[in-house]
N, C-alpha and C. Protein backbone atom coordinates (compact mmCIF):
# COMPACT_ATOMS: atom_id res chain seq x y z
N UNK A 1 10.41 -31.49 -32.28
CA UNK A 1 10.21 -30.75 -33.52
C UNK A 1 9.11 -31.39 -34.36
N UNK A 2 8.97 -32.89 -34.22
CA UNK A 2 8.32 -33.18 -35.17
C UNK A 2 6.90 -32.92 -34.77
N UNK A 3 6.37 -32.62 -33.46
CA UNK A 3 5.03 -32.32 -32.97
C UNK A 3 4.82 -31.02 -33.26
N UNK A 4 5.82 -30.07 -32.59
CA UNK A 4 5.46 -28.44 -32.69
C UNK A 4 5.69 -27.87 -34.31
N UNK A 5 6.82 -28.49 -34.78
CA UNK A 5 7.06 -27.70 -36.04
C UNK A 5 7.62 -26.68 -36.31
N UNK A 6 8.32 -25.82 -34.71
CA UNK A 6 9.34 -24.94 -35.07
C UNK A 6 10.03 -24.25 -33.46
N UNK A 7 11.44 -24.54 -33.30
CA UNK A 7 12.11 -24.80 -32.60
C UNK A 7 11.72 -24.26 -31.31
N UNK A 8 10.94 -22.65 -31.33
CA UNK A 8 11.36 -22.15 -30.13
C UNK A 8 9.81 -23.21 -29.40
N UNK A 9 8.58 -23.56 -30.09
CA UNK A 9 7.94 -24.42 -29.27
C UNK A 9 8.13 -25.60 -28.83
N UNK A 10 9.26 -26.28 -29.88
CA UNK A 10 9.95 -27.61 -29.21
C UNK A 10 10.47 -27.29 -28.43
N UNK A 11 11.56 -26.36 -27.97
CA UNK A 11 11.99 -25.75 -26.78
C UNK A 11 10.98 -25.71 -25.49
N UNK A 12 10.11 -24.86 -25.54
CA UNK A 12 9.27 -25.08 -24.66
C UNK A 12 8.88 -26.42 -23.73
N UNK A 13 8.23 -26.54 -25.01
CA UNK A 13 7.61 -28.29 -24.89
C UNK A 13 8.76 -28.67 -24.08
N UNK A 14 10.27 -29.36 -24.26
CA UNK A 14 10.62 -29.93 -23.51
C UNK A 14 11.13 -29.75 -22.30
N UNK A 15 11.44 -27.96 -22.00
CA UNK A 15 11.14 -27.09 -20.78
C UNK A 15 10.19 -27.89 -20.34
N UNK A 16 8.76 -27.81 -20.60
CA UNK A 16 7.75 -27.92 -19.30
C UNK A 16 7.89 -29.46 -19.06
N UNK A 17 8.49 -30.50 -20.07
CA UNK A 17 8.18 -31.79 -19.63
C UNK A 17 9.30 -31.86 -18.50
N UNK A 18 10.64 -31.21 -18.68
CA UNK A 18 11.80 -31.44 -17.60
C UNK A 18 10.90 -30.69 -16.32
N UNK A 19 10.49 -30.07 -16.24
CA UNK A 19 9.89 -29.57 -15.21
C UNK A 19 8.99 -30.07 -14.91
N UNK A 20 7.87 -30.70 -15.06
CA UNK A 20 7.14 -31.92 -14.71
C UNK A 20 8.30 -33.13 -14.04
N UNK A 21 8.98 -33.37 -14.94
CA UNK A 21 10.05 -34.26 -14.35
C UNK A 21 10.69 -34.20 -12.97
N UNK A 22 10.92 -32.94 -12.89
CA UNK A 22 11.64 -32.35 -11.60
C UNK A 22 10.78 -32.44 -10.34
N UNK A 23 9.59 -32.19 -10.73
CA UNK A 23 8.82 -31.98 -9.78
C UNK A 23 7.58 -33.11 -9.15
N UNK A 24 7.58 -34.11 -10.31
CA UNK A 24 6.73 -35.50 -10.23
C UNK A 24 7.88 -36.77 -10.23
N UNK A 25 8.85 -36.62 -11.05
CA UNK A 25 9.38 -37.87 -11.41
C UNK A 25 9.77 -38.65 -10.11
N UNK A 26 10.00 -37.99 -8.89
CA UNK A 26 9.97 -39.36 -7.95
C UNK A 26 8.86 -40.05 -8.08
N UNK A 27 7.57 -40.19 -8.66
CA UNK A 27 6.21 -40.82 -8.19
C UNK A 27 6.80 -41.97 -9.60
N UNK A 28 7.87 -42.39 -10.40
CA UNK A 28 8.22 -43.25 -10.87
C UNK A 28 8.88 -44.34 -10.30
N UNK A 29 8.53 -45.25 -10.45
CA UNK A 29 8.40 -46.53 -9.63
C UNK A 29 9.00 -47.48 -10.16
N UNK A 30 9.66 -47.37 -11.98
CA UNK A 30 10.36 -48.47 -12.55
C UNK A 30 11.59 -47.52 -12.92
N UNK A 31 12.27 -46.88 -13.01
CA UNK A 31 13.52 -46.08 -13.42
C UNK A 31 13.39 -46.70 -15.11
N UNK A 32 13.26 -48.10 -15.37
CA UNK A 32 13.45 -48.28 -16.59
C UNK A 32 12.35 -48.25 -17.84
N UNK A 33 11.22 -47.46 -17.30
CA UNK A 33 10.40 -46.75 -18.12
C UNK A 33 10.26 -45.24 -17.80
N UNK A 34 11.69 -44.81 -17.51
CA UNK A 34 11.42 -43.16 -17.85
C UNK A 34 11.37 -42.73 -19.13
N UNK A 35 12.01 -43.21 -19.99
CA UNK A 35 11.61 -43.03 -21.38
C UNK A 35 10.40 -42.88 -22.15
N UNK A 36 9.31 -43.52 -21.59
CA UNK A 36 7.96 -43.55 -22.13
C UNK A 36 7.45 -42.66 -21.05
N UNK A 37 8.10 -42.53 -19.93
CA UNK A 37 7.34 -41.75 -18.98
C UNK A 37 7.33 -39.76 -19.42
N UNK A 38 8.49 -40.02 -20.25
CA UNK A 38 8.92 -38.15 -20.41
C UNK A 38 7.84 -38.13 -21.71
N UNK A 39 8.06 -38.95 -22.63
CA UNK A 39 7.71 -39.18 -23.74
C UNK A 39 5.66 -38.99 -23.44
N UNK A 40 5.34 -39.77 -22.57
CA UNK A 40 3.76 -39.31 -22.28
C UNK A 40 3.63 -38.07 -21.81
N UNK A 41 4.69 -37.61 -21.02
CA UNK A 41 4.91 -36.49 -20.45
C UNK A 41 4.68 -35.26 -21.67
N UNK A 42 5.68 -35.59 -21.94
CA UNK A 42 6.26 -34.28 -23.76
C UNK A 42 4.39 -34.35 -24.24
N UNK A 43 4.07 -35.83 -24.54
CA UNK A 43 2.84 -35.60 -25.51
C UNK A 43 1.75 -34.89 -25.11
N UNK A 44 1.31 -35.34 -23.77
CA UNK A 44 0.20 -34.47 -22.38
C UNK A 44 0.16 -33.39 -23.03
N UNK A 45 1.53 -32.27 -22.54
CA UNK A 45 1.73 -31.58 -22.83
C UNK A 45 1.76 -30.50 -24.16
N UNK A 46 2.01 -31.38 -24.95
CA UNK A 46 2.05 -30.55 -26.42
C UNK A 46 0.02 -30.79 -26.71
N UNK A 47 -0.56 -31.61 -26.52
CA UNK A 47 -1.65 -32.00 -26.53
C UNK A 47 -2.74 -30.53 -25.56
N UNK A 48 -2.19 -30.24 -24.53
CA UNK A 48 -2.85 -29.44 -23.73
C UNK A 48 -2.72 -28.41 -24.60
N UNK A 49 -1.59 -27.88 -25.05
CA UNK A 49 -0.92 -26.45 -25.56
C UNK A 49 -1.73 -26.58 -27.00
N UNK A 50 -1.99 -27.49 -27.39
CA UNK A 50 -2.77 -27.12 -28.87
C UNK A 50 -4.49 -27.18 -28.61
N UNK A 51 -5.02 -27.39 -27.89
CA UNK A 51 -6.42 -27.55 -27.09
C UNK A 51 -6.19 -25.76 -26.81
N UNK A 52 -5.42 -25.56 -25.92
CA UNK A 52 -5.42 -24.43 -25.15
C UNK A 52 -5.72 -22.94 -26.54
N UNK A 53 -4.72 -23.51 -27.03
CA UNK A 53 -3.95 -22.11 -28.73
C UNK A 53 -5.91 -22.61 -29.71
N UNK A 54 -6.34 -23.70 -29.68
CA UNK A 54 -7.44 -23.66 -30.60
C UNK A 54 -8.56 -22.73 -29.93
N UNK A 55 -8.62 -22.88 -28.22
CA UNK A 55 -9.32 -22.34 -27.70
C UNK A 55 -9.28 -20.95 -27.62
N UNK A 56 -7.96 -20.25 -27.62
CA UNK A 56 -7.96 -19.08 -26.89
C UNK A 56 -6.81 -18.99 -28.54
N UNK A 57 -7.43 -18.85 -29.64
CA UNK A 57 -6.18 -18.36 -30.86
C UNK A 57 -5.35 -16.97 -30.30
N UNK A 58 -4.21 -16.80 -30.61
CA UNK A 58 -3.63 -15.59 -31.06
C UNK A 58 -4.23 -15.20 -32.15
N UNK A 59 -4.59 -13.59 -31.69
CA UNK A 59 -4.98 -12.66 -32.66
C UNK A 59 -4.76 -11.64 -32.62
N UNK A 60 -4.65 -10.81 -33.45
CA UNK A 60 -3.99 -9.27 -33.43
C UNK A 60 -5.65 -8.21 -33.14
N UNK A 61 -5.53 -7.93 -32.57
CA UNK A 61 -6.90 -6.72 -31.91
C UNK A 61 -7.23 -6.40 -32.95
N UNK A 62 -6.88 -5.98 -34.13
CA UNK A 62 -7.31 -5.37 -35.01
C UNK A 62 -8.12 -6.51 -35.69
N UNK A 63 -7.90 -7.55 -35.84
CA UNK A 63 -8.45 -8.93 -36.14
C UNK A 63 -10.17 -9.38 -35.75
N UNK A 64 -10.39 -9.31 -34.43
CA UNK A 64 -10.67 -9.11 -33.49
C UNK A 64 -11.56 -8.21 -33.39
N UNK A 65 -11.30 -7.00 -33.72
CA UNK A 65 -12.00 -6.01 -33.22
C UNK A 65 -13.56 -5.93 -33.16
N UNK A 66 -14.14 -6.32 -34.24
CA UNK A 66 -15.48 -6.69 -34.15
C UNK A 66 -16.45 -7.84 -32.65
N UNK A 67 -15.87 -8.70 -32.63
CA UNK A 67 -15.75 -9.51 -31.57
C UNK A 67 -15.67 -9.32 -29.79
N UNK A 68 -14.86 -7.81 -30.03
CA UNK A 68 -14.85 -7.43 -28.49
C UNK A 68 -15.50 -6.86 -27.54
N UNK A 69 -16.32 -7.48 -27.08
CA UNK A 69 -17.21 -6.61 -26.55
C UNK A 69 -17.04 -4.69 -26.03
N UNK A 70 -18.52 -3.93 -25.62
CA UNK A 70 -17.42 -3.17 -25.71
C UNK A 70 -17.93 -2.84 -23.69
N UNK A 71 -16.86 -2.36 -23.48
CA UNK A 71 -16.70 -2.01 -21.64
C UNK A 71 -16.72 -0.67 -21.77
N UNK A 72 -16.51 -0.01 -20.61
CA UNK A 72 -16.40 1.22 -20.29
C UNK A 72 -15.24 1.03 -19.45
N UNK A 73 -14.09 1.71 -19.57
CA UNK A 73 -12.78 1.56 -18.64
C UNK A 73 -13.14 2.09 -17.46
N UNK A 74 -14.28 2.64 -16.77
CA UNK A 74 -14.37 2.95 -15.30
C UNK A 74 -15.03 1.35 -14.80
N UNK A 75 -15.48 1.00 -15.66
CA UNK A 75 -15.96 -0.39 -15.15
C UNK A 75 -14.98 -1.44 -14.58
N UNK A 76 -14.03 -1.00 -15.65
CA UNK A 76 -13.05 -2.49 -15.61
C UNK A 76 -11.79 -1.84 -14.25
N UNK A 77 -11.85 -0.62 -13.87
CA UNK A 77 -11.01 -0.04 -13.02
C UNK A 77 -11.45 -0.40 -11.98
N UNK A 78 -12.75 -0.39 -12.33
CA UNK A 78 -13.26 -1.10 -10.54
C UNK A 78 -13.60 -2.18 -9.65
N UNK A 79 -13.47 -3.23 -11.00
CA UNK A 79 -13.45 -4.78 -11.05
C UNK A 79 -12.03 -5.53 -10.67
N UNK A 80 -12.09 -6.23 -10.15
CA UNK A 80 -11.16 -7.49 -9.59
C UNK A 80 -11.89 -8.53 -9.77
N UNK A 81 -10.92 -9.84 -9.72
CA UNK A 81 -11.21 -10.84 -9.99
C UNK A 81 -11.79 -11.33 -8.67
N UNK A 82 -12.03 -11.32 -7.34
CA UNK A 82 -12.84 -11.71 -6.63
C UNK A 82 -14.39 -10.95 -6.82
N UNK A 83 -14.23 -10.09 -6.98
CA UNK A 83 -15.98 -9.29 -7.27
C UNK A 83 -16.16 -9.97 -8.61
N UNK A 84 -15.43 -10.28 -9.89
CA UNK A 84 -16.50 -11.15 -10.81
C UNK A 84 -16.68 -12.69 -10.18
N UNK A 85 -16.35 -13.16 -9.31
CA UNK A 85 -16.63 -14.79 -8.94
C UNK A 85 -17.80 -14.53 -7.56
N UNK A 86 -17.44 -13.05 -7.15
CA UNK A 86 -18.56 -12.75 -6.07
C UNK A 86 -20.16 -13.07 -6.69
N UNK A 87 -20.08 -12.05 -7.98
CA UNK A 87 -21.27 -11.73 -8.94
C UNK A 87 -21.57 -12.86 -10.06
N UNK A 88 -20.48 -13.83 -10.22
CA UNK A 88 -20.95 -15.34 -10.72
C UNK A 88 -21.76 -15.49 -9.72
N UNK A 89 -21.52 -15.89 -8.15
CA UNK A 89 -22.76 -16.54 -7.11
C UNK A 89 -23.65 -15.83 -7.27
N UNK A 90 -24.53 -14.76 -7.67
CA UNK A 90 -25.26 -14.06 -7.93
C UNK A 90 -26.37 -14.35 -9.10
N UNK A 91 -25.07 -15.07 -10.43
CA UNK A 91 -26.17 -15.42 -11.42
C UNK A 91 -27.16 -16.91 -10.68
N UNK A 92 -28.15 -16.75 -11.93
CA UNK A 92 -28.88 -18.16 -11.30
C UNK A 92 -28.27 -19.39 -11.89
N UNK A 93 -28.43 -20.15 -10.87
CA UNK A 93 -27.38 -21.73 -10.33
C UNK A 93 -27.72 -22.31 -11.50
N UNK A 94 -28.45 -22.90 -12.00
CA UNK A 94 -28.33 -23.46 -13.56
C UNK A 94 -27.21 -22.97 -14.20
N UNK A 95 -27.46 -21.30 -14.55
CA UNK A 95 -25.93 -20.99 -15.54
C UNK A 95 -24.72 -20.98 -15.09
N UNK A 96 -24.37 -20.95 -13.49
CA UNK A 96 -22.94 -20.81 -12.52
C UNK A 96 -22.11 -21.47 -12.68
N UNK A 97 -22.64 -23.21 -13.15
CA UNK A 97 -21.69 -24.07 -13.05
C UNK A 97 -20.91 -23.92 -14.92
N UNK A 98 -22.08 -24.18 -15.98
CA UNK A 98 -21.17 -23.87 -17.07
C UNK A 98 -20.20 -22.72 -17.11
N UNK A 99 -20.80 -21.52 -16.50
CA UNK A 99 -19.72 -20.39 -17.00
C UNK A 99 -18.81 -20.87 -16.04
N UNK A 100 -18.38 -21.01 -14.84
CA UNK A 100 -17.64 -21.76 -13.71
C UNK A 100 -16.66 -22.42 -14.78
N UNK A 101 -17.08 -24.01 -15.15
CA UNK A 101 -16.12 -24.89 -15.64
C UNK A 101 -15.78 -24.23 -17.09
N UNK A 102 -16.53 -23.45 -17.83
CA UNK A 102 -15.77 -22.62 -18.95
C UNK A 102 -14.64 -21.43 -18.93
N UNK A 103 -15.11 -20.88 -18.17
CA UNK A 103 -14.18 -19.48 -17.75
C UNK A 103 -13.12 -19.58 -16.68
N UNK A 104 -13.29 -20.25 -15.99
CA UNK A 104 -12.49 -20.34 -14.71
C UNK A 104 -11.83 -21.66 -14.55
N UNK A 105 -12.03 -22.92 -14.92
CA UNK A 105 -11.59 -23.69 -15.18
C UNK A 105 -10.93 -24.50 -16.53
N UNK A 106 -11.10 -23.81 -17.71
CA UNK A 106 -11.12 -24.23 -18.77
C UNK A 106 -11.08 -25.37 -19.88
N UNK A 107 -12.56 -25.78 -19.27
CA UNK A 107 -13.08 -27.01 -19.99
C UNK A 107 -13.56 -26.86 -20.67
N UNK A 108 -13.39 -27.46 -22.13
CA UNK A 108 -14.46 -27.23 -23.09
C UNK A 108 -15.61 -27.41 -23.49
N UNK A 109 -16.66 -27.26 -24.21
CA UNK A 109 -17.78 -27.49 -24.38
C UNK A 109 -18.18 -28.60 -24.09
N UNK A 110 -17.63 -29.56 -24.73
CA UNK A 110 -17.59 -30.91 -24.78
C UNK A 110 -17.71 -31.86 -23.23
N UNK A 111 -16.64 -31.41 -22.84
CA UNK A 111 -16.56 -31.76 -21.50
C UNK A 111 -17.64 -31.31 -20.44
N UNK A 112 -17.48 -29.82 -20.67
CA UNK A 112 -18.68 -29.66 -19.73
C UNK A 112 -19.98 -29.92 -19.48
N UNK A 113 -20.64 -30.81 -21.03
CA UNK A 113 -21.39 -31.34 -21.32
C UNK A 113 -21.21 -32.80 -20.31
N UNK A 114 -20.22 -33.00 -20.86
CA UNK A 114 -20.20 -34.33 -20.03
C UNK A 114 -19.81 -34.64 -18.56
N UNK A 115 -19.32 -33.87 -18.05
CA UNK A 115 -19.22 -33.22 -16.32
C UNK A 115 -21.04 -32.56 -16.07
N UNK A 116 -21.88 -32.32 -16.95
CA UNK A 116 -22.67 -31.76 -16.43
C UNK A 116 -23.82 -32.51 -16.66
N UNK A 117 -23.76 -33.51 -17.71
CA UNK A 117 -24.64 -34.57 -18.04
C UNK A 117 -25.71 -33.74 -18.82
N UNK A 118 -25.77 -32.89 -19.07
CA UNK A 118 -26.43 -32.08 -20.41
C UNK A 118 -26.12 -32.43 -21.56
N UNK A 119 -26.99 -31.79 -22.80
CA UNK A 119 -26.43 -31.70 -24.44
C UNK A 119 -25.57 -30.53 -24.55
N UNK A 120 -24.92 -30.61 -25.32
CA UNK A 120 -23.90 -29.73 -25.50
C UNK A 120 -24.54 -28.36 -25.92
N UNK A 121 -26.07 -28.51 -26.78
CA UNK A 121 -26.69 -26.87 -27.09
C UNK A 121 -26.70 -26.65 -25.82
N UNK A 122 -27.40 -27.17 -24.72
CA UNK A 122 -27.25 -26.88 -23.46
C UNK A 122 -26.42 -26.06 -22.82
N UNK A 123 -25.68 -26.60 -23.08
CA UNK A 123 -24.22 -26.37 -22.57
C UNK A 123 -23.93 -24.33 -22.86
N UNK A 124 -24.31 -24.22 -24.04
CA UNK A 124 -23.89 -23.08 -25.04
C UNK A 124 -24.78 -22.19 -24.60
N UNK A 125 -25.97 -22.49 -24.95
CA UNK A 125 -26.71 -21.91 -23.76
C UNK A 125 -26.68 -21.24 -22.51
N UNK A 126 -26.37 -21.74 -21.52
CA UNK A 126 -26.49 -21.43 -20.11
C UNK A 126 -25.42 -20.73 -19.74
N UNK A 127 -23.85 -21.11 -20.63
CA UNK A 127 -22.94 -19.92 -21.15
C UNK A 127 -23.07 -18.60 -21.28
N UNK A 128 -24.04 -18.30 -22.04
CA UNK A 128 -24.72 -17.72 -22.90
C UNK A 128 -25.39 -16.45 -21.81
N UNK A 129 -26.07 -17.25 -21.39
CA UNK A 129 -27.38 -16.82 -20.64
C UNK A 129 -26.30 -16.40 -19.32
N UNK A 130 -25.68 -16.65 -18.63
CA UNK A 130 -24.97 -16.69 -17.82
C UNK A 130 -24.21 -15.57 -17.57
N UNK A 131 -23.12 -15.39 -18.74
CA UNK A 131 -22.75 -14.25 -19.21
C UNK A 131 -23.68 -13.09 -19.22
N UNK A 132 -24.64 -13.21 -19.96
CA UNK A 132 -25.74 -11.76 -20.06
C UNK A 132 -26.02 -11.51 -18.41
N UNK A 133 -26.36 -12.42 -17.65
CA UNK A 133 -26.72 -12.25 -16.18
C UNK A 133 -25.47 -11.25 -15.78
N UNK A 134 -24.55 -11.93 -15.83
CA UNK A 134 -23.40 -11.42 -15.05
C UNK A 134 -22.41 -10.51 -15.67
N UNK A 135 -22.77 -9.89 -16.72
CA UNK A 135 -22.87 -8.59 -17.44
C UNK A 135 -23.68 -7.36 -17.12
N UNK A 136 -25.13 -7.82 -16.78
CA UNK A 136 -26.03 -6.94 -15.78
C UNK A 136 -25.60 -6.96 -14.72
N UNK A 137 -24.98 -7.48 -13.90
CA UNK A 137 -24.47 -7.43 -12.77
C UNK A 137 -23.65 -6.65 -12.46
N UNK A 138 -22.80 -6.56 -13.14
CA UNK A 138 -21.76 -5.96 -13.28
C UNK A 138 -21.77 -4.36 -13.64
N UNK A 139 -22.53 -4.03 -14.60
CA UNK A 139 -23.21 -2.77 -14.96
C UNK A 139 -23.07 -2.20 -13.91
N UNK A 140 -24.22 -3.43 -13.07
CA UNK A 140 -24.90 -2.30 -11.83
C UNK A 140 -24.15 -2.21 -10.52
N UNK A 141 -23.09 -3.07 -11.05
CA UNK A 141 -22.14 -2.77 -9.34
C UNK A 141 -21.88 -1.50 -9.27
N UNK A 142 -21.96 -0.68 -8.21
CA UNK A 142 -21.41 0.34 -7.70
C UNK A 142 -19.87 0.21 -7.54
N UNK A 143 -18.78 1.41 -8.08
CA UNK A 143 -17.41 1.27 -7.72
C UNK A 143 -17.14 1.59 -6.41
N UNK A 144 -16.70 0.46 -5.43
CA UNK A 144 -16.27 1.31 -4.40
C UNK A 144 -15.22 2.38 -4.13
N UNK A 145 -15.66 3.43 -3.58
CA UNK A 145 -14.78 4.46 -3.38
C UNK A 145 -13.35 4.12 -3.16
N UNK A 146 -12.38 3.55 -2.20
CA UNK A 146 -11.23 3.50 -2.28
C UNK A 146 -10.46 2.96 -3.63
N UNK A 147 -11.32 2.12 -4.53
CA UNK A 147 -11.04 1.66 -5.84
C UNK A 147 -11.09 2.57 -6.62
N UNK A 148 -11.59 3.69 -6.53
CA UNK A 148 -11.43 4.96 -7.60
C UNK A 148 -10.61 6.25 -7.09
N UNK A 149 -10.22 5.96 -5.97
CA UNK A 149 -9.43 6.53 -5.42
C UNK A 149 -7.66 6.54 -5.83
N UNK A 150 -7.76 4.95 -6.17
CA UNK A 150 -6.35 4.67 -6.26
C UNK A 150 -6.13 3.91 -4.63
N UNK A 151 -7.05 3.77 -3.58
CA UNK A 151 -6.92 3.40 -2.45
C UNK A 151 -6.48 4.29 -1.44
N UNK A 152 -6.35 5.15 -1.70
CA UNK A 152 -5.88 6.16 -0.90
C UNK A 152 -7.12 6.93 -0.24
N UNK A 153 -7.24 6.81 1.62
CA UNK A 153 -8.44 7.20 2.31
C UNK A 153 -8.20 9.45 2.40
């Protein structure tokens, strides 16, 4: 409680640390530091989940709305997540790896700066640039027929 500040995320929180527990705690090697072991555990954890909530806020669409880009729903009917990582290899290799470790891996700026040995405008950049590539890309994919079909030949 005293990290999250209101019960049902302390709940959580110590859900995922027992479950870490369950599933790592044999790799403990002193039994008489499980206490600090759940306890680094709990913190990891609450630490990831507030990184994660700064990155990706809850917001109500209406909030938002300005912000969202806008699609065409025949576009997005015909997209899967292997055809956008197809059409990432497509953008040029400079921007692949930031949007890569931003979007698909979710590292932050910061990091990817420093996984990539760039400046961080850098970084924002090639994001940037990356996205617009693979936005044109995407435009211009053709839907394949059984995908607008519903799959049905």
């Amino acid at each position: 409680m005293s990290l999250t500040r209101t019960e049902n995320d302390a709940c959580d929180l110590v859900q995922q640390t027992f479950l870490t527990w369950a599933t790592k705690g044999h790799q403990l090697q002193d039994p008489a530091k499980v206490k600090s072991w759940l306890y680094t555990t709990l913190h990891r954890a609450f630490l990831e989940s507030r990184r994660r909530f700064t990155r990706f806020p809850h917001l109500e669409i209406s909030e938002a709305e300005a912000e969202l880009p806008s699609v065409e729903p025949d576009l997005v009917s015909h997209l899967d997540a292997q055809d956008v990582v197809q059409l990432l290899g497509q953008v040029d290799e400079q921007f692949q790896a930031a949007v890569a470790l931003f979007y698909l891996e979710d590292y932050s700026y910061n990091e990817i700066a420093g996984i990539l040995e760039i400046p961080l405008g850098t970084v924002k950049s090639r994001i940037a640039r990356g996205l617009a590539q693979l936005k044109v890309l995407v435009l211009r994919k053709p839907a394949s027929p059984s995908k607008e079909k519903g799959g049905a030949a």
